[in-house]
Protein backbone atom coordinates (compact mmCIF):
# COMPACT_ATOMS: atom_id res chain seq x y z
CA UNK A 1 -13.53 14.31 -6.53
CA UNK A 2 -10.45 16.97 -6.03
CA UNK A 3 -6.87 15.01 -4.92
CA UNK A 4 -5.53 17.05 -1.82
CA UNK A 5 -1.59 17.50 -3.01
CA UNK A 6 -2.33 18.65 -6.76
CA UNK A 7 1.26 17.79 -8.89
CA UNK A 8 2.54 21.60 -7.97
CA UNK A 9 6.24 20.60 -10.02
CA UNK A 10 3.97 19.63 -12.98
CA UNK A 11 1.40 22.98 -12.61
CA UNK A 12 4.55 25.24 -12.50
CA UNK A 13 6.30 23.42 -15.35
CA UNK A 14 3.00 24.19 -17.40
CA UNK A 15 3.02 27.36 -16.46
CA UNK A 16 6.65 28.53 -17.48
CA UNK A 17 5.66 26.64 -20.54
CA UNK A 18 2.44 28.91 -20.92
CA UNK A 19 4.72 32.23 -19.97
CA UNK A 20 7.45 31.29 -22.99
CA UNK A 21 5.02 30.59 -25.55
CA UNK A 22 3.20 33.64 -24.98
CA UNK A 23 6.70 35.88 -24.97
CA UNK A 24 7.43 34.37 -28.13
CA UNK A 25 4.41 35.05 -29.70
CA UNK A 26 4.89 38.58 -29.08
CA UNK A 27 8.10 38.93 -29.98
CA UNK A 28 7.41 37.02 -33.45
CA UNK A 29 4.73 39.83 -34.15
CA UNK A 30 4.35 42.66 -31.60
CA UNK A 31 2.12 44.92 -33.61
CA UNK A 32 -1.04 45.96 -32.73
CA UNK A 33 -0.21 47.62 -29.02
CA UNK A 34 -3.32 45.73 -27.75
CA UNK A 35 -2.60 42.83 -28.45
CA UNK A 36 1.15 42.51 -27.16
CA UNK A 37 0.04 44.26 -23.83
CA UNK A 38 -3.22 41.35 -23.26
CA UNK A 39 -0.44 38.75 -23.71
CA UNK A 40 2.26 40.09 -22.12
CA UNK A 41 -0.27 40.25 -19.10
CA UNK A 42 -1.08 36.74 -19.68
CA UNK A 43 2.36 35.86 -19.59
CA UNK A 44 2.80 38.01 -16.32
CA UNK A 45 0.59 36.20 -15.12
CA UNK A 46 1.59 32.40 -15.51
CA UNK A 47 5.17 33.56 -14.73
CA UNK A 48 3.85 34.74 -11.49
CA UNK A 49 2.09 31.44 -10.56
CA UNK A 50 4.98 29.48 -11.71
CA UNK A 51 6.85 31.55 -8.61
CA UNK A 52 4.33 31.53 -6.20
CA UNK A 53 1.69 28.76 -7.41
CA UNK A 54 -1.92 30.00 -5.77
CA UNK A 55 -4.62 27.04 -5.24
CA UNK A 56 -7.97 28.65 -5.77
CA UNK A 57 -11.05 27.39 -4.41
CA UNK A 58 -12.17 24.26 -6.57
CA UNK A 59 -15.82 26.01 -7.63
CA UNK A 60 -13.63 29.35 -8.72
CA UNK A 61 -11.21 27.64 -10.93
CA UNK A 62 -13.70 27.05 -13.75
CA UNK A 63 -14.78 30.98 -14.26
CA UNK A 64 -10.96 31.71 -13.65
CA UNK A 65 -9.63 29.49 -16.46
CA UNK A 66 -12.44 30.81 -18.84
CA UNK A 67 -11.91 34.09 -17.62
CA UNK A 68 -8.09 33.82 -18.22
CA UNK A 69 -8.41 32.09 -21.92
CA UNK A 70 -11.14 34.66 -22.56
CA UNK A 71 -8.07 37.64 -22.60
CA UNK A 72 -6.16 36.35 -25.32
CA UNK A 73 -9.11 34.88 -27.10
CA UNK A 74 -9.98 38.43 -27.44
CA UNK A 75 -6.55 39.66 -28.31
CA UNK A 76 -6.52 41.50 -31.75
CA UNK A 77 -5.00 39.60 -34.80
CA UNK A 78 -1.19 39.22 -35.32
CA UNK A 79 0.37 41.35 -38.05
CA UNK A 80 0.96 39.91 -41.36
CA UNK A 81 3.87 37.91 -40.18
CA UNK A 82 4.80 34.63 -41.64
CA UNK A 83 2.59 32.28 -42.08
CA UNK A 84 1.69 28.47 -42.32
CA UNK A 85 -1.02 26.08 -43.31
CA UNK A 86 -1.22 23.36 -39.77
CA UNK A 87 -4.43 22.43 -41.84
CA UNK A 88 -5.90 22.90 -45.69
CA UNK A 89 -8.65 25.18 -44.10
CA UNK A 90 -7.04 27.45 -41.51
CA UNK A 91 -4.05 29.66 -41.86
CA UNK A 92 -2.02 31.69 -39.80
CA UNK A 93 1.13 33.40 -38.33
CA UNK A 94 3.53 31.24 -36.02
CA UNK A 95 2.84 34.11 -33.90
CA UNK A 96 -1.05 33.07 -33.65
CA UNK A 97 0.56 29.37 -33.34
CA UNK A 98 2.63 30.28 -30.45
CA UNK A 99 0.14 31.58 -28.82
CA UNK A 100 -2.62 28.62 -28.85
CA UNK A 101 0.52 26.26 -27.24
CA UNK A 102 0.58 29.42 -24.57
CA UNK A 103 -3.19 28.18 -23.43
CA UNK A 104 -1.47 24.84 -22.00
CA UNK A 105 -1.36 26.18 -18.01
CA UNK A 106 -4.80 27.06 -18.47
CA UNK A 107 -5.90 23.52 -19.73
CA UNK A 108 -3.49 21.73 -17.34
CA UNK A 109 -5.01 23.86 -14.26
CA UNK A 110 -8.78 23.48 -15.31
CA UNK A 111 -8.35 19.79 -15.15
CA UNK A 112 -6.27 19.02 -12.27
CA UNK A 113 -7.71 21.93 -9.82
CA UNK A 114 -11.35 22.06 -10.70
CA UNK A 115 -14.08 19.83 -8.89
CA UNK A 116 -15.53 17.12 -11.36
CA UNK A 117 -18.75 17.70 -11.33
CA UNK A 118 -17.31 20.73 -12.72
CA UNK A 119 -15.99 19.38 -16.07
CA UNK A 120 -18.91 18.32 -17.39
CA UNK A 121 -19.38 22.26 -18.38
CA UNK A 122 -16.30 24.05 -18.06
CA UNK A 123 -14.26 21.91 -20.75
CA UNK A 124 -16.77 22.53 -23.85
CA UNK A 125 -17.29 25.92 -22.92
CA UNK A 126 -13.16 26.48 -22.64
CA UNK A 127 -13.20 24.62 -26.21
CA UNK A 128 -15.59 27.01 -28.11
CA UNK A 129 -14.34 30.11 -27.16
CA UNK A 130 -11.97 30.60 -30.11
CA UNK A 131 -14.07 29.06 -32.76
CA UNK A 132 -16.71 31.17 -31.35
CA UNK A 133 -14.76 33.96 -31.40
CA UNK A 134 -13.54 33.50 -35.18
CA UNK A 135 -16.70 32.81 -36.49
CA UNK A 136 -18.42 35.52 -34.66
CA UNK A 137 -15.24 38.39 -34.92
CA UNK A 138 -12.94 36.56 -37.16
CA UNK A 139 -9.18 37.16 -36.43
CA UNK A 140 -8.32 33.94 -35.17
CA UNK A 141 -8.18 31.44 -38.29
CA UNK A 142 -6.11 28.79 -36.04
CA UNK A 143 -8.40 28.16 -34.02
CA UNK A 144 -8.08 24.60 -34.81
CA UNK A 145 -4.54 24.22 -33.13
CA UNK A 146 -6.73 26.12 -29.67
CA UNK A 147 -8.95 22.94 -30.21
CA UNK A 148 -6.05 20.49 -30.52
CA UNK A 149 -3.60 21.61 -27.97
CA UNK A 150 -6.60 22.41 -25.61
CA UNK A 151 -7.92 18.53 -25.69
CA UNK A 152 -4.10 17.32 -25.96
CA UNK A 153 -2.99 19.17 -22.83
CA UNK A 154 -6.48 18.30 -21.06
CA UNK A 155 -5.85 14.55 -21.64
CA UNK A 156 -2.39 14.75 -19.85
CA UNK A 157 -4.14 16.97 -17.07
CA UNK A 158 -6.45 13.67 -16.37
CA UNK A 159 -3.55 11.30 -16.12
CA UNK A 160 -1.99 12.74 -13.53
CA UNK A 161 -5.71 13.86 -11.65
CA UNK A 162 -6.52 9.94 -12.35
CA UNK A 163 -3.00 9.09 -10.77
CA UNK A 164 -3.02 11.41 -8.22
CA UNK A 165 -6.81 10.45 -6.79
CA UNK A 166 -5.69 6.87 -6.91
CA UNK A 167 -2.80 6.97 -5.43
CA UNK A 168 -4.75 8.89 -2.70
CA UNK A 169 -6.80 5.95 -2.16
CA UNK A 170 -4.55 3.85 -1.63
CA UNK A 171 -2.98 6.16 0.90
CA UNK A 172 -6.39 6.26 2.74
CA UNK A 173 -7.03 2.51 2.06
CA UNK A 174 -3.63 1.79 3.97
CA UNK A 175 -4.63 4.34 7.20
CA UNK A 176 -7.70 2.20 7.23
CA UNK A 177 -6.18 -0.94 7.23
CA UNK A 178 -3.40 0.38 10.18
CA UNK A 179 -6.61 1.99 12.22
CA UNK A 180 -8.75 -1.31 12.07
CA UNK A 181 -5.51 -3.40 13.41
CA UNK A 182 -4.65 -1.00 16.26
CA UNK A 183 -8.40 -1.58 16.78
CA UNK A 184 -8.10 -5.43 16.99
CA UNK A 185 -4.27 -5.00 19.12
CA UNK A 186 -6.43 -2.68 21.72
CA UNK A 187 -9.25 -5.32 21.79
CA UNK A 188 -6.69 -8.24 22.53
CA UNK A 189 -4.44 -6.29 24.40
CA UNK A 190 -7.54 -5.32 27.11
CA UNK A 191 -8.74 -8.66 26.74
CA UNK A 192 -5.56 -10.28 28.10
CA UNK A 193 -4.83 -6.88 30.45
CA UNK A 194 -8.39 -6.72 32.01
CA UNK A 195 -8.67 -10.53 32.64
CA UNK A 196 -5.70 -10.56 34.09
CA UNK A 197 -5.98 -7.50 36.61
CA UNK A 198 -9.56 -8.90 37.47
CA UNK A 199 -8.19 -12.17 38.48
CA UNK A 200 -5.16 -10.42 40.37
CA UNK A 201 -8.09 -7.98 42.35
CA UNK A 202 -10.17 -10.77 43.32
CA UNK A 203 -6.89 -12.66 44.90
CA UNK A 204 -5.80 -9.70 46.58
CA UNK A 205 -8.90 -9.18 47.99
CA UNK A 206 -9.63 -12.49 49.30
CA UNK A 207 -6.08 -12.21 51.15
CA UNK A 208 -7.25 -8.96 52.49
CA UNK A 209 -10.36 -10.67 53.89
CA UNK A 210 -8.41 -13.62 54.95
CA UNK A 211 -5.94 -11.51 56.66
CA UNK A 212 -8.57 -9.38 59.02
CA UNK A 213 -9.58 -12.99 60.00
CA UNK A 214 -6.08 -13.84 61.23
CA UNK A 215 -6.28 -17.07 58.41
CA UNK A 216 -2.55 -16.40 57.30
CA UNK A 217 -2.89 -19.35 55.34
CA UNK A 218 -5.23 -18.77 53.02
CA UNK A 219 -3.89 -15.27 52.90
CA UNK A 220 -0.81 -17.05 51.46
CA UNK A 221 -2.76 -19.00 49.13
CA UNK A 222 -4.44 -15.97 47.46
CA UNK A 223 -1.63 -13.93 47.30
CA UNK A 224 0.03 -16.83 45.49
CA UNK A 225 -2.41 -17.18 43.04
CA UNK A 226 -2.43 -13.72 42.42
CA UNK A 227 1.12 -13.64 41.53
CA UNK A 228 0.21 -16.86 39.08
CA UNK A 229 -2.71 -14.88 36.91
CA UNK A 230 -0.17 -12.03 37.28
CA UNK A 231 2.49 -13.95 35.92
CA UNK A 232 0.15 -15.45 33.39
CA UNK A 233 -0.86 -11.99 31.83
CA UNK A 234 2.35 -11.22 31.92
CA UNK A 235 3.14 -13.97 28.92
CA UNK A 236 0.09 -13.47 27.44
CA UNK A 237 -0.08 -10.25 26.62
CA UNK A 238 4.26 -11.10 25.74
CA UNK A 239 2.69 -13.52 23.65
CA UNK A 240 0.05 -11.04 21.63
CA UNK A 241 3.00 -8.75 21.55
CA UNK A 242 5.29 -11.28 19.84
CA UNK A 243 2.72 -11.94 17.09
CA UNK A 244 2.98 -8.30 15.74
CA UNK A 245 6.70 -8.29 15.26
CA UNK A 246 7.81 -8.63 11.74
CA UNK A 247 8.54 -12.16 10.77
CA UNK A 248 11.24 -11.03 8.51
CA UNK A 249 12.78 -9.38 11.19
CA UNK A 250 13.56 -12.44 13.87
CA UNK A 251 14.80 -15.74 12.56
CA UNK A 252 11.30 -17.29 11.78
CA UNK A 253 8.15 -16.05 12.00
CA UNK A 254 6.92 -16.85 15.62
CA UNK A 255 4.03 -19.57 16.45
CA UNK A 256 0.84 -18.44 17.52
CA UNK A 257 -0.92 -19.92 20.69
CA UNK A 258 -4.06 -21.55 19.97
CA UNK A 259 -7.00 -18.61 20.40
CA UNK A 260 -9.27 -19.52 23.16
CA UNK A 261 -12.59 -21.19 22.21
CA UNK A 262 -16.24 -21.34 23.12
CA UNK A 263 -15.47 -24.59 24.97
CA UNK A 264 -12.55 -22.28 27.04
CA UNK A 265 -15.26 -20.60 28.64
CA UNK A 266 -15.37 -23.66 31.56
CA UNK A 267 -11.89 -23.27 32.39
CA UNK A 268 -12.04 -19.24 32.48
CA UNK A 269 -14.92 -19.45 34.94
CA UNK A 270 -12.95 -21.88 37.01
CA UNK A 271 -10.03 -19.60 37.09
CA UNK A 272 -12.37 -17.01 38.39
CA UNK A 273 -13.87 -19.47 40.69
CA UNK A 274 -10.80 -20.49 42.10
CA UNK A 275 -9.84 -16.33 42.61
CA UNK A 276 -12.85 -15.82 44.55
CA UNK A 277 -15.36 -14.50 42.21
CA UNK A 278 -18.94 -16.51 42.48
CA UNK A 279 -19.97 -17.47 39.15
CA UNK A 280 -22.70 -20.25 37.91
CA UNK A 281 -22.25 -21.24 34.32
CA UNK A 282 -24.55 -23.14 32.16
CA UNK A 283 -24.25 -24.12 28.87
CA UNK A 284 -26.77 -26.06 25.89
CA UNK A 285 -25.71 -27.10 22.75
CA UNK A 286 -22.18 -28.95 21.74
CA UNK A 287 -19.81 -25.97 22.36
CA UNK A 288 -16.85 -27.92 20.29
CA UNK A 289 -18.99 -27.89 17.11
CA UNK A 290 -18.65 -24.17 17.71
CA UNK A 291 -17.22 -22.29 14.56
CA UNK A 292 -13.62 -20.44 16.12
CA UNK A 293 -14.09 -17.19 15.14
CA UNK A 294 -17.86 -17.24 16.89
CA UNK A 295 -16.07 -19.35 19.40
CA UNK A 296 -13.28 -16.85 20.42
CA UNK A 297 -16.16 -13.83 20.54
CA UNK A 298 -18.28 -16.16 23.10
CA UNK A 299 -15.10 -16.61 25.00
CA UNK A 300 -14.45 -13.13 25.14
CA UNK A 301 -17.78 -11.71 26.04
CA UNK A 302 -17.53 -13.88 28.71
CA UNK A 303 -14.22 -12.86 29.91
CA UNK A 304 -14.91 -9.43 29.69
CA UNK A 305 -18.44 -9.25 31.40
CA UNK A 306 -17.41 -11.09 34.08
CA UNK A 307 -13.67 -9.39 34.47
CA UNK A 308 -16.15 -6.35 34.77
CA UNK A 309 -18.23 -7.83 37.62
CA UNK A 310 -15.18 -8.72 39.56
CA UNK A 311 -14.19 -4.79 39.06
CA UNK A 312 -17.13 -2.73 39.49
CA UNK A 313 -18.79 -5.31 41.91
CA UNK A 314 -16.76 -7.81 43.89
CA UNK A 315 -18.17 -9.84 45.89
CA UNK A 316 -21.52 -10.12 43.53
CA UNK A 317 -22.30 -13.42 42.45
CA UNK A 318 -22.66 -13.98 38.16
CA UNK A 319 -24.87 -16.15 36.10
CA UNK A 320 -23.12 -17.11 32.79
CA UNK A 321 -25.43 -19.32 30.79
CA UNK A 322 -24.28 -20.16 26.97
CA UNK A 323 -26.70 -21.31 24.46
CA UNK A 324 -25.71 -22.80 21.24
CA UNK A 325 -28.65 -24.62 19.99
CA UNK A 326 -30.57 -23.57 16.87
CA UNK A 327 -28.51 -21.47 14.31
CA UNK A 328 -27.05 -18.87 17.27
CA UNK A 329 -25.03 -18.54 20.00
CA UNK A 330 -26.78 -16.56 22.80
CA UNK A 331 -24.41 -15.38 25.73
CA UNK A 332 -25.75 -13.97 28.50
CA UNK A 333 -24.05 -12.99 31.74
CA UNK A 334 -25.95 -11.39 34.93
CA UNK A 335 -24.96 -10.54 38.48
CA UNK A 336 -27.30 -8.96 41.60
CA UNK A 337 -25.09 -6.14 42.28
CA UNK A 338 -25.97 -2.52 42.68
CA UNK A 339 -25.77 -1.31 38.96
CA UNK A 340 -25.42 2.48 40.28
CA UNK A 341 -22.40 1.65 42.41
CA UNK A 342 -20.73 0.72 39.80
CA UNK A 343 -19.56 3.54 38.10
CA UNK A 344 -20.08 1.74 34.81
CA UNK A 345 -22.53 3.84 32.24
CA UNK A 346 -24.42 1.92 29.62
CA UNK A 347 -22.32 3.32 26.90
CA UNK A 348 -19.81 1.45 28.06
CA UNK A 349 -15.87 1.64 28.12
CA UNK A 350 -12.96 0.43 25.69
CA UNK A 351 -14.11 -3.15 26.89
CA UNK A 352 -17.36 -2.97 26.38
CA UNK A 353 -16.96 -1.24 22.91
CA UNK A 354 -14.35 -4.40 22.10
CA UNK A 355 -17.21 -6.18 22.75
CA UNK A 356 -19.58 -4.63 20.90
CA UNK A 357 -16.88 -4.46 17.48
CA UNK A 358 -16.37 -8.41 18.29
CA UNK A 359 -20.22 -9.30 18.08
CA UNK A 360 -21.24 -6.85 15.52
CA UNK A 361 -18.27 -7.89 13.07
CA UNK A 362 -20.12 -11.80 13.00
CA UNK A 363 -23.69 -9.99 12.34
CA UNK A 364 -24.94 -10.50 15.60
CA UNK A 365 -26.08 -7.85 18.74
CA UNK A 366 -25.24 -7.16 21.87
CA UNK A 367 -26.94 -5.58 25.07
CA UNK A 368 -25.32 -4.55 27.86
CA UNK A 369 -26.80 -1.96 31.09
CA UNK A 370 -28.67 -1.91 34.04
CA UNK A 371 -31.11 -4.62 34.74
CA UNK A 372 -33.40 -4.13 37.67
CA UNK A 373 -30.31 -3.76 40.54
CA UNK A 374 -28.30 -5.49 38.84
CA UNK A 375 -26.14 -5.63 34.98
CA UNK A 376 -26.95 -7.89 32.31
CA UNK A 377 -24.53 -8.54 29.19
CA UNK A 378 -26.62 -10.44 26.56
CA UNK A 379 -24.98 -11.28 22.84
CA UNK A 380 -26.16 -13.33 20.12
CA UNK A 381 -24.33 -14.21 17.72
CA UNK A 382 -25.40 -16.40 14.76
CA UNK A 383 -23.77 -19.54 14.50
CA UNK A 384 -21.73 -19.17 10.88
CA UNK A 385 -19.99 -16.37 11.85
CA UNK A 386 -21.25 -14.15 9.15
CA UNK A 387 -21.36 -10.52 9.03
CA UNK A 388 -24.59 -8.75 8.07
């Protein structure tokens, strides 16, 4: 796995790091000519990427950092400058030591930049190139210190890739987390919305009817109860809208209403009764022993199947029949109506999809289209609530 926003301060730290070393080493021994003008270039180089840091392609950054370690590897011997013992069997100049802490940009990049899968190769083969080299050429007797500061500097490379991936995912656990509770806000929100606005259509249209037969008072009536589920939706959705405030920013946190339940459903089909809409509801089974969460999604299939009858068919009578016996809860809600008149394709809208998350969330299914003329809505949900 490759983090997004590599630690660019860090990189072009390493890198001037890299550049100094490598100037110092020259200018500790600058004889022979070859030698001073491969790691000049090399310091070029990392002074360059320190100014304008370049992200290369994740596969590419393997070959490049052998590639890169492979020009000084292959620099001639230092002079017969100074030298020190860093171990009892290898020997050098401080030129030839300033030079292996110059390979720390290369490490540093290899590890942060390149793709994992990656590592598994490129790290021993970036470790063997100078003992290779000085048992094959000679000419590099520290090639210890290569081996030390190359596994030192690779070790700090994986902290920060280790920090940086994990920090990552917690950045993407978080979106998650905000996208799947907008999810569950548009769900409730459309519940309350679309309930409401079915109720208010059905009203209005029975005072429409009532109207073109001159029956002013039940006209009245209709519009009145219109104004009431109005009204109604109004607080509720005020009410779902209070709950996502920040408790620490109000006195108190606020009190949640009671969520509707499976034994609700009665009262919402009288609501809809009472607005006009023709509905037959049966139920089986003791809908109180209902668990709440399976008792809210029965409730809400409801509400939204039929809130979708009143829309895309008024006037159509529904059959609501809730079954509860046995380990599931079966919902299923029909009307006659003209399924192609109803604009409604079985994909479904944002309701129907609500529906669909709410069901599938407790393990169960859901079916919703055409049936014959008319549209069926049939869930089943088991009974503990369980996902799958």
């Amino acid at each position: 796995m490759r983090w997004t926003a590599p630690p660019w301060p860090l990189l072009r730290l390493l890198a001037w790091v890299g550049t100094c070393w490598a100037l110092l080493a020259v200018l500790l021994e600058p004889a022979p000519p070859v030698r001073t003008v491969l790691v000049t270039g090399y310091a070029v180089l990392w002074a360059w990427q320190a100014v304008r840091p370049w992200n290369p392609p994740a596969a590419a950054v393997p070959p490049l950092a052998s590639a890169i370690l492979l020009v000084i590897v292959l620099a001639p011997e230092a002079g017969r400058g100074e030298g020190f013992r860093p171990f009892p069997f290898a020997e050098g100049t401080y030129a030839d030591g300033a030079l292996a802490v110059a390979t720390a940009p290369v490490w540093i990049h290899l590890v942060v930049l390149a793709r994992g899968r990656d590592l598994a190769w490129a790290v021993p083969l970036t470790l063997v190139l100078a003992p290779a080299r000085h048992l094959v050429a000679g000419g590099l007797p520290l090639w210890p210190t290569w081996i030390m500061w190359g596994v030192g500097f690779m070790v700090l490379g994986s902290a920060f890739r280790i920090h940086g991936m994990l920090y990552e995912a917690r950045l993407r656990i978080d979106r998650e987390a905000v996208a799947e509770e907008r999810r569950k806000i548009a769900r409730e929100v459309h519940d309350l919305v679309g309930h409401g606005l079915g109720a208010v259509m059905l009203n209005i249209t029975a005072a429409r009817l009532a109207t073109t037969r001159g029956d002013a008072e039940a006209a009245a009536r209709a519009l009145a109860e219109a104004e009431r589920a109005g009204r109604q939706s109004v607080r509720d959705v005020h009410r779902g809208l209070v709950l996502l405030r920040d408790p620490a920013a109000g006195a108190g946190p606020p009190i949640a209403p009671a969520p509707p339940t499976a034994e609700d459903t009665g009262a919402l089909v009288a609501e809809l009764r009472a607005g006009g809409l023709a509905v037959e509801l049966t139920t089986r089974g003791d809908l109180g022993a209902v668990d709440p969460a399976v008792g809210l999604t029965i409730f809400r299939v409801v509400q939204e199947a039929l809130s979708n009858t009143a829309r895309h068919a008024p006037g159509a009578a529904a059959v609501v029949t809730v079954d509860v016996d046995g380990g599931t809860a079966e919902v299923t809600v029909t009307d006659p109506g003209p399924a192609e008149a109803r604009g409604r394709p079985a994909s479904g809208g944002l309701g129907l999809v609500g529906m669909h998350e709410r069901v599938t969330a407790l393990g169960g299914t859901l079916r919703t289209g055409p049936d014959g003329a008319g549209w069926t809505v049939h869930a089943t949900v088991p009974l503990a609530g369980t996902a799958s």
